[in-house]
N, C-alpha and C. Protein backbone atom coordinates (compact mmCIF):
# COMPACT_ATOMS: atom_id res chain seq x y z
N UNK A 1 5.18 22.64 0.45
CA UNK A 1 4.36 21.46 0.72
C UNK A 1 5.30 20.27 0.91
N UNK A 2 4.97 19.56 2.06
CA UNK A 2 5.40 18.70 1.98
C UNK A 2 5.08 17.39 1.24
N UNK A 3 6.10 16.60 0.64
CA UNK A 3 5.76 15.37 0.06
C UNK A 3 6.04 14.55 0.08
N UNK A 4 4.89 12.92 0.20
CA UNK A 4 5.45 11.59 0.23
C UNK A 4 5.10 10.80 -1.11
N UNK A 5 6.56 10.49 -1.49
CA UNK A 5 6.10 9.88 -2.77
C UNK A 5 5.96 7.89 -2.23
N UNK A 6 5.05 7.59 -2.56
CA UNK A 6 4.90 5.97 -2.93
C UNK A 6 5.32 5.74 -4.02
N UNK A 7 5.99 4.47 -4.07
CA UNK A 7 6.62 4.01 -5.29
C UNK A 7 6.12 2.72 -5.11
N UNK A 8 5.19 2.52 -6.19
CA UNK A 8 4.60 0.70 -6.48
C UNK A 8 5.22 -0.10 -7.36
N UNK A 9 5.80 -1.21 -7.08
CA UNK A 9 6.62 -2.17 -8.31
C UNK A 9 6.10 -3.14 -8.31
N UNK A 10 5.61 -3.65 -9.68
CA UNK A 10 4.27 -4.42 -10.14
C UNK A 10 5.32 -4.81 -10.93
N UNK A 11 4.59 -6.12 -11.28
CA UNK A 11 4.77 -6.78 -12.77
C UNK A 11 4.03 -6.65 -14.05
N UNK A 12 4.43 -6.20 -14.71
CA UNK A 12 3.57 -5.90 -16.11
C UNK A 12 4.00 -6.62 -17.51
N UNK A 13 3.48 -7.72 -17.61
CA UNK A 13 3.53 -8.24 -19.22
C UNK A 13 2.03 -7.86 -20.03
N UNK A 14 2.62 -7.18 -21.04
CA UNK A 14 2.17 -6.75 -22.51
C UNK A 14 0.52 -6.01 -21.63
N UNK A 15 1.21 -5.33 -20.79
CA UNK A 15 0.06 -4.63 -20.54
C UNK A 15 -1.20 -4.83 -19.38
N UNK A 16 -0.50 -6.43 -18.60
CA UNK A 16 -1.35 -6.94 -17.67
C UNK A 16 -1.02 -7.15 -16.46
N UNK A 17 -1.42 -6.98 -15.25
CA UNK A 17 -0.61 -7.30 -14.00
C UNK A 17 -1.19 -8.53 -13.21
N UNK A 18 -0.74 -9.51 -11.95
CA UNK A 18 -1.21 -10.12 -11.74
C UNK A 18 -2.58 -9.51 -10.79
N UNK A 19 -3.47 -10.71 -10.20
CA UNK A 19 -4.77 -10.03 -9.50
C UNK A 19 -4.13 -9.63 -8.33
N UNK A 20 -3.20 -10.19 -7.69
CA UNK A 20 -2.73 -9.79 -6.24
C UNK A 20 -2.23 -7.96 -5.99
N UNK A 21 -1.33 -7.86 -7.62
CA UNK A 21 -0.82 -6.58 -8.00
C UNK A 21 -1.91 -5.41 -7.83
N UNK A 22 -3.19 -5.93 -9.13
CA UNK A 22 -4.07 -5.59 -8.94
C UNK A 22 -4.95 -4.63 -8.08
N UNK A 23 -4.76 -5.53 -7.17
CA UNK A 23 -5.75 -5.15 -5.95
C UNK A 23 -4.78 -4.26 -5.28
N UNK A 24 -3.55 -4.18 -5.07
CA UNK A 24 -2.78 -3.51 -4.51
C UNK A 24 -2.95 -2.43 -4.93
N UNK A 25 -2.80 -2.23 -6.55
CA UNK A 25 -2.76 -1.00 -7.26
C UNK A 25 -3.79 -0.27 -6.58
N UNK A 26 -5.50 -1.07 -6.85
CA UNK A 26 -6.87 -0.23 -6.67
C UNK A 26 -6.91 -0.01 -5.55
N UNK A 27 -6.04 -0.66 -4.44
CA UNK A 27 -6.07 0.15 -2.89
C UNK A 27 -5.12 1.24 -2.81
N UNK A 28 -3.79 1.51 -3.41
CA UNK A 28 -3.62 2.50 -3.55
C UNK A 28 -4.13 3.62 -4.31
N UNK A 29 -4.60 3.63 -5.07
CA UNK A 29 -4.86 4.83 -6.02
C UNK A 29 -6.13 5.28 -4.90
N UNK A 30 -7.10 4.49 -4.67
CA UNK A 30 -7.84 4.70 -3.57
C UNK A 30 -7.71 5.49 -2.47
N UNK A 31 -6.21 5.06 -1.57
CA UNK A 31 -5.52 5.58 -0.19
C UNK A 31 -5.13 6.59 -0.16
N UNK A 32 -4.46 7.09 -1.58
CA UNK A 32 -3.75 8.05 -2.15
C UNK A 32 -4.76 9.78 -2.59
N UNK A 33 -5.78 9.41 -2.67
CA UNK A 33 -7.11 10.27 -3.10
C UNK A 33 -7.27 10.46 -1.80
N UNK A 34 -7.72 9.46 -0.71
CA UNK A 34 -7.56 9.73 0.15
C UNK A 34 -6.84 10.72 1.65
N UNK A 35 -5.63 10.00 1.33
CA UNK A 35 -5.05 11.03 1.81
C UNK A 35 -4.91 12.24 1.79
N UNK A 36 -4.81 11.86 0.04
CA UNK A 36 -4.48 13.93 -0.59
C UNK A 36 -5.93 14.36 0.16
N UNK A 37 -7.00 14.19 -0.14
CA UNK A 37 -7.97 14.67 0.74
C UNK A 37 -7.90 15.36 2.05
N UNK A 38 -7.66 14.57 2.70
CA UNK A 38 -7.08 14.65 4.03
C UNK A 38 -5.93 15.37 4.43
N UNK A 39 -5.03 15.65 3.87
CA UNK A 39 -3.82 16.15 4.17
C UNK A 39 -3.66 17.23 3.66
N UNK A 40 -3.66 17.77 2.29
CA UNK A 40 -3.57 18.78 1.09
C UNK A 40 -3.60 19.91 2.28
N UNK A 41 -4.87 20.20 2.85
CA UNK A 41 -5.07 21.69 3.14
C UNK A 41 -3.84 21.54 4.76
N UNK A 42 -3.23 20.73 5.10
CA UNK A 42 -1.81 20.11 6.46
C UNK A 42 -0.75 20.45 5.80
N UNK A 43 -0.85 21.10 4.46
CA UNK A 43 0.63 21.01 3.55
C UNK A 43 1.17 20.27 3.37
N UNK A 44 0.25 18.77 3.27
CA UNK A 44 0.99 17.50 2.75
C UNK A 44 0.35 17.15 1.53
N UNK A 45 1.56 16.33 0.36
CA UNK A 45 1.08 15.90 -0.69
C UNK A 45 1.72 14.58 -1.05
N UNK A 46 0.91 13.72 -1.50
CA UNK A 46 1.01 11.84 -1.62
C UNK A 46 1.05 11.98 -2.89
N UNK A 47 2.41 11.50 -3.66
CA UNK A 47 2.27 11.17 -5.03
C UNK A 47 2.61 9.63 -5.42
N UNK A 48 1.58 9.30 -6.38
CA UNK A 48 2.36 7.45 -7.04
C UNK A 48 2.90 7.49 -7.93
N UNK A 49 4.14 6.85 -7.15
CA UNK A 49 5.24 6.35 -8.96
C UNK A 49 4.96 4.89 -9.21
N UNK A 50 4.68 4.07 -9.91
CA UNK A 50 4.76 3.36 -10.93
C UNK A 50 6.23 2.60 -11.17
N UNK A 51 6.64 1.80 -10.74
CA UNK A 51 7.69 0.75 -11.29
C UNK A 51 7.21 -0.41 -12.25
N UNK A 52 7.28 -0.18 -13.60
CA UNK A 52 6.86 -1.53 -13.98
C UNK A 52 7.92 -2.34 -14.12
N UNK A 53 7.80 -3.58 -14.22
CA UNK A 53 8.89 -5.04 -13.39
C UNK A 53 7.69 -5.83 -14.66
N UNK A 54 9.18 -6.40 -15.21
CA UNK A 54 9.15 -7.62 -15.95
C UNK A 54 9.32 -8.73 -15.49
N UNK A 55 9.07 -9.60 -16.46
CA UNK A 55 8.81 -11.04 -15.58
C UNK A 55 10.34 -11.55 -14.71
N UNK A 56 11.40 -11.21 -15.23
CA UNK A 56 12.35 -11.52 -14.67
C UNK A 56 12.53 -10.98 -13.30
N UNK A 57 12.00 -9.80 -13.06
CA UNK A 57 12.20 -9.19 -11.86
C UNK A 57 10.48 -9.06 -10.87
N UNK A 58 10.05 -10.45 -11.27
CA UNK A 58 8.90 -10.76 -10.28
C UNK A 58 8.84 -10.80 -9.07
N UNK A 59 10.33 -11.23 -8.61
CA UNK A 59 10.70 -11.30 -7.21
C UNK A 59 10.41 -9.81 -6.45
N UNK A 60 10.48 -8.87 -6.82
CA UNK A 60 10.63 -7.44 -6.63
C UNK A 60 9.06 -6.74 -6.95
N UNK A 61 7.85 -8.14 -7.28
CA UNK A 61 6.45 -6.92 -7.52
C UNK A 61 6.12 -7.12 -6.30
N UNK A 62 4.83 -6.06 -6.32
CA UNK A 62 3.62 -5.68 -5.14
C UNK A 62 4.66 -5.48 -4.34
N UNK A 63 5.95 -4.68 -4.50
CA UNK A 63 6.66 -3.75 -3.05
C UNK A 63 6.31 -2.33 -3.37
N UNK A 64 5.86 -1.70 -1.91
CA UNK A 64 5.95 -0.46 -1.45
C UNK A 64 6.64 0.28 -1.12
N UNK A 65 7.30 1.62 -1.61
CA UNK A 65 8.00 2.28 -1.06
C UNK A 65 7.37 3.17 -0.63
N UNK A 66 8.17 4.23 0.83
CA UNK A 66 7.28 5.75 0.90
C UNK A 66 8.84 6.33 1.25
N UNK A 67 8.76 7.35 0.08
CA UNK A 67 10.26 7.77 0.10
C UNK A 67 11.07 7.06 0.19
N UNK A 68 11.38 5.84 -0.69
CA UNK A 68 12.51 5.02 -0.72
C UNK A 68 12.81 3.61 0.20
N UNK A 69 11.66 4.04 1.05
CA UNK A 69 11.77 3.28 2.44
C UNK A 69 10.54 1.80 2.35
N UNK A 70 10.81 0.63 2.45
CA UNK A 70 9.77 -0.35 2.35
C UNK A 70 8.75 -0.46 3.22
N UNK A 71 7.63 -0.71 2.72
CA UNK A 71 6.58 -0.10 3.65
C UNK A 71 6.94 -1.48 5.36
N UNK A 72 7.24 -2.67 4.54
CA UNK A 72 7.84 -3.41 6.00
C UNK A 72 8.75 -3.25 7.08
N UNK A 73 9.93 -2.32 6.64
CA UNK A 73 10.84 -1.17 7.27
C UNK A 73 10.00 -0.29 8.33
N UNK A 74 8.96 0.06 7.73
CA UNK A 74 7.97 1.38 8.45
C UNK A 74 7.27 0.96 9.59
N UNK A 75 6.38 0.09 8.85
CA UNK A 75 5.28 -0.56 9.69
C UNK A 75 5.43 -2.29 10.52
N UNK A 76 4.85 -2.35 11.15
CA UNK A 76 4.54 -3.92 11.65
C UNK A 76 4.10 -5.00 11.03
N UNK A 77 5.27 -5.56 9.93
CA UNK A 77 4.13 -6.35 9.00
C UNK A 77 5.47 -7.37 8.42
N UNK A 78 4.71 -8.63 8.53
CA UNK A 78 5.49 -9.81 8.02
C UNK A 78 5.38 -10.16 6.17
N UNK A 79 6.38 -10.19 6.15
CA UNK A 79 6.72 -10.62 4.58
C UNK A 79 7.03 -12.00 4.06
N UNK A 80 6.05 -12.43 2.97
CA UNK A 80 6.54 -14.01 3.09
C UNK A 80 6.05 -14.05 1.45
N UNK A 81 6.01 -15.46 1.19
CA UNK A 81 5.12 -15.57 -0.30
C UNK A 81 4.61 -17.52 -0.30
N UNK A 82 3.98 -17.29 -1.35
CA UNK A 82 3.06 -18.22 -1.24
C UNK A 82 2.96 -18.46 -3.69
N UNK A 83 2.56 -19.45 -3.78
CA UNK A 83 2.01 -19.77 -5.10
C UNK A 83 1.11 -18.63 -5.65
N UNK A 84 1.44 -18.08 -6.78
CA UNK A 84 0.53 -17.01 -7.14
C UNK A 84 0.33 -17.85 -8.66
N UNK A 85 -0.88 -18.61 -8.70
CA UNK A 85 -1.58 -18.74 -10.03
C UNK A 85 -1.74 -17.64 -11.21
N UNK A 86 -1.85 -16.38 -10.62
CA UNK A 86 -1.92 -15.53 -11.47
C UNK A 86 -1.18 -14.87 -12.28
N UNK A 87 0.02 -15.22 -11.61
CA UNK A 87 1.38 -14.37 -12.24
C UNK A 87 1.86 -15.88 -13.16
N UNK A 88 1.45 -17.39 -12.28
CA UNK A 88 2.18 -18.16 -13.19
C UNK A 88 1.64 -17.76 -14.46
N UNK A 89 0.61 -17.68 -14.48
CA UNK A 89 -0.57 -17.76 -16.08
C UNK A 89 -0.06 -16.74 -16.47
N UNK A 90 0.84 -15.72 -15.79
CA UNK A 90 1.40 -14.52 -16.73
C UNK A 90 2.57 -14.83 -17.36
N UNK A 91 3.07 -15.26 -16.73
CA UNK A 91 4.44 -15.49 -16.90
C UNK A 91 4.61 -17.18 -17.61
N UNK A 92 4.26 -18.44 -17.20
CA UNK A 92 4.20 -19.08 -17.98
C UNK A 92 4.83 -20.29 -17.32
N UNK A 93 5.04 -19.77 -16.62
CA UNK A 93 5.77 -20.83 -15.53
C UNK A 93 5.38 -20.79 -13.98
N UNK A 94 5.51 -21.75 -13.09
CA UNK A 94 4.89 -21.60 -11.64
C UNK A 94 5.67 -20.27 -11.13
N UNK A 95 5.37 -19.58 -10.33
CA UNK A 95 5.19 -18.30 -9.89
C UNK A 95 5.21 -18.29 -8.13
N UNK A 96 6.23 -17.81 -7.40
CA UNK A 96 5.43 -17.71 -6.13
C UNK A 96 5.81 -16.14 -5.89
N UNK A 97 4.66 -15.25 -4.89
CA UNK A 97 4.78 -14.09 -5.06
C UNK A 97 4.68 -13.88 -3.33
N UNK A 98 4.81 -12.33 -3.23
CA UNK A 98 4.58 -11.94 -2.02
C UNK A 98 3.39 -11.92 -1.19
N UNK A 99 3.25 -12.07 0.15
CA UNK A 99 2.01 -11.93 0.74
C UNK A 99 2.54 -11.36 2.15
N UNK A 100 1.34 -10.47 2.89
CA UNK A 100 2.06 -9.87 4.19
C UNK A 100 1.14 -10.14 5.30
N UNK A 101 1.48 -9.93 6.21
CA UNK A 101 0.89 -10.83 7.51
C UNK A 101 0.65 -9.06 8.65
N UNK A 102 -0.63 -8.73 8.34
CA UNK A 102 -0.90 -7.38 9.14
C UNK A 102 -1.93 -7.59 9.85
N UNK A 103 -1.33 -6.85 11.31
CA UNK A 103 -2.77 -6.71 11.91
C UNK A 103 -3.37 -7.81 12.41
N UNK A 104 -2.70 -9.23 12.35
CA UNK A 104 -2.92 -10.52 12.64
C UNK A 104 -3.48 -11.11 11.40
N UNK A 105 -3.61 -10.53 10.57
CA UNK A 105 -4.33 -11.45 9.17
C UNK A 105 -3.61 -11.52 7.84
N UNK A 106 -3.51 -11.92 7.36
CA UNK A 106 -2.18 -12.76 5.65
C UNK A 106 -3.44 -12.47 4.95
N UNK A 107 -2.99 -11.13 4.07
CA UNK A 107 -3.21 -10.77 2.73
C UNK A 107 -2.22 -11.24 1.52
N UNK A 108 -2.73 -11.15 0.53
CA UNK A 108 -1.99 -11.35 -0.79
C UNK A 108 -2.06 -9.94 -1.56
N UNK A 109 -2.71 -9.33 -0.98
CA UNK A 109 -2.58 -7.63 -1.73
C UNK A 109 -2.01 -6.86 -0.24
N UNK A 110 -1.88 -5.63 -0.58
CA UNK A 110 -1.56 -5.09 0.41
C UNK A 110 -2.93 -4.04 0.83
N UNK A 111 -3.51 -4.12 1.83
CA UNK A 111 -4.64 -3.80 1.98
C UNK A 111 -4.53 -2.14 2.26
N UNK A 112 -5.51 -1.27 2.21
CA UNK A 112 -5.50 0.37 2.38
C UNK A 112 -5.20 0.01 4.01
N UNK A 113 -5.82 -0.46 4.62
CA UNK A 113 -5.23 0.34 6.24
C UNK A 113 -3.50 -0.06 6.48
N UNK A 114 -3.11 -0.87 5.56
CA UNK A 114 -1.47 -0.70 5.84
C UNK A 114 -1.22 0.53 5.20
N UNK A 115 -1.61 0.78 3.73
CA UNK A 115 -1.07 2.03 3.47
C UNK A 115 -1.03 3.16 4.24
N UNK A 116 -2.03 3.04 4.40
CA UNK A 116 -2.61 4.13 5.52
C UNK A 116 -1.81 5.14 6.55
N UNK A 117 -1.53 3.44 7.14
CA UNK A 117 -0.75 3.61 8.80
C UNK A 117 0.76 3.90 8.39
N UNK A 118 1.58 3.61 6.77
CA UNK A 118 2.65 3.78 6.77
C UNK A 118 3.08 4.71 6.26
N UNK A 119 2.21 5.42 5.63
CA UNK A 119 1.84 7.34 4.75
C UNK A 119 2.00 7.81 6.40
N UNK A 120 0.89 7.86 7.38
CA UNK A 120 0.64 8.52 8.22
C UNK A 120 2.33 8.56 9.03
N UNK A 121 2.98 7.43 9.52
CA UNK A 121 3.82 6.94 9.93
C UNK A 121 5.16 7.77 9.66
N UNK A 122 5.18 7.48 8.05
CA UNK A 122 6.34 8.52 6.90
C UNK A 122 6.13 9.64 7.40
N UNK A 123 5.33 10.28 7.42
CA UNK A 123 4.86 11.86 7.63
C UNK A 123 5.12 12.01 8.95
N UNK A 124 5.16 11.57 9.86
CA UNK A 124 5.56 11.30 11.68
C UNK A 124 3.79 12.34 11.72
N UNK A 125 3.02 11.86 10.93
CA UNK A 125 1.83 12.25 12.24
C UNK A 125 1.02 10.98 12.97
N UNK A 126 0.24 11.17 13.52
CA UNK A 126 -0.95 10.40 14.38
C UNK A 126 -1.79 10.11 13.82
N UNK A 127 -2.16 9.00 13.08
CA UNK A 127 -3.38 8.80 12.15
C UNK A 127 -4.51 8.43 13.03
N UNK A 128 -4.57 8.60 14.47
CA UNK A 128 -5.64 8.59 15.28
C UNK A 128 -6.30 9.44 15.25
N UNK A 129 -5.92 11.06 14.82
CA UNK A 129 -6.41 12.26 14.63
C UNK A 129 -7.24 11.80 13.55
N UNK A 130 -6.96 11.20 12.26
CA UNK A 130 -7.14 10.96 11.45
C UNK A 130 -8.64 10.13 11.31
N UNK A 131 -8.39 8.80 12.07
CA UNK A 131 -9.77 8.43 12.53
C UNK A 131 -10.87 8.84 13.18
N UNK A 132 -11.10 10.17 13.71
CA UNK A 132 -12.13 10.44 14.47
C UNK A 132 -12.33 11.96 13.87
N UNK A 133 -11.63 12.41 12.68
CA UNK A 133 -12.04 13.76 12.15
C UNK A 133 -13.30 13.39 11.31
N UNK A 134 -13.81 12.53 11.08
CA UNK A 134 -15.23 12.87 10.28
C UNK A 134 -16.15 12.65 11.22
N UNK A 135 -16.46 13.04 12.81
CA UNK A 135 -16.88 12.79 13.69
C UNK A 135 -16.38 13.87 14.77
N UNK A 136 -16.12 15.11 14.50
CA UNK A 136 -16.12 16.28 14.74
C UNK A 136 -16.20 16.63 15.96
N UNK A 137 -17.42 15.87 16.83
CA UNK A 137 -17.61 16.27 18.48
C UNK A 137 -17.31 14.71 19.13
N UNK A 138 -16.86 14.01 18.13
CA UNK A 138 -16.56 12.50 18.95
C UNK A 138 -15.25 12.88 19.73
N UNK A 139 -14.81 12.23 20.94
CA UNK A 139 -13.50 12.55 21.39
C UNK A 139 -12.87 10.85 21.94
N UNK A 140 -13.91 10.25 21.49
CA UNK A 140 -13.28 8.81 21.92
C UNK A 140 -12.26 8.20 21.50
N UNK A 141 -11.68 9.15 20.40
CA UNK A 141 -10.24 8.10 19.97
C UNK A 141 -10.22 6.66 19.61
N UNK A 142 -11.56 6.49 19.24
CA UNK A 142 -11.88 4.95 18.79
C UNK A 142 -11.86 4.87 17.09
N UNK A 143 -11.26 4.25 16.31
CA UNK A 143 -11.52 4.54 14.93
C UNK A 143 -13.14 4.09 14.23
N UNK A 144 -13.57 5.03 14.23
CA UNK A 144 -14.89 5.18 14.17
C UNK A 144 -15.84 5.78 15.25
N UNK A 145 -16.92 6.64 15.27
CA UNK A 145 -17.62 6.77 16.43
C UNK A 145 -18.30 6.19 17.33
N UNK A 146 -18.23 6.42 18.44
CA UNK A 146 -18.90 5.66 19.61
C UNK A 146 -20.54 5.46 19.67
């Protein structure tokens, strides 16, 4: 079987992450079910590792790896940061964190269709196949049916 490991590096004080982290996390664990879904019986398997990152090494949360590789390396996607209230209130001091620019739109989490496209990407398949398999006699290649 083949395998892509994701590696998530979050910030974690005494047990809490910020909301931006957050949301990252619940879109992966999400993408990741997903996939395995999807892929398992292709002889592919998606596993998450977990980096927890202390406050000192905040600079370094909400990054993606897939096999070592940053998911911005992979895919089409701008990297920047912005004030994160949430991490200040973690941390205790003002805070600015990452945010990415996909698809034409600036998230502060990293949303499932980046994961998506950069699992599919890692793996060198076509996640267009991907969009039109729960739609069986569709052949439009449109993500979603016609």
């Amino acid at each position: 079987m083949t395998k892509l490991i994701i590696e998530w590096k979050h910030l974690d004080v005494e047990g809490e992450t910020c909301d931006r982290c957050y949301d990252t996390g619940e879109n992966l664990v999400h993408e990741i079910k997903r996939l395995n879904r999807k892929l398992n019986s292709s002889g592919y398997e998606v596993i998450l590792q977990e980096t927890i990152l202390n406050k000192d090494q905040v600079t370094s949360s909400n990054i993606i790896l897939f096999n070592g590789v940053p998911i911005e390396d992979i895919i089409e996607l701008k990297v920047s940061e912005n004030y994160c209230e949430s991490c200040s209130e973690l941390i205790g001091s003002q805070t600015y964190c990452r945010t990415i620019s996909y698809d034409g739109n600036e998230y502060e989490d990293i949303p499932a269709k980046a994961i998506r496209h950069a699992a599919y990407k890692s793996l060198g398949l076509d996640q267009s196949e991907s969009n039109t398999s729960n739609f069986p006699s569709c052949s439009c290649g449109q993500n979603g049916c016609c």
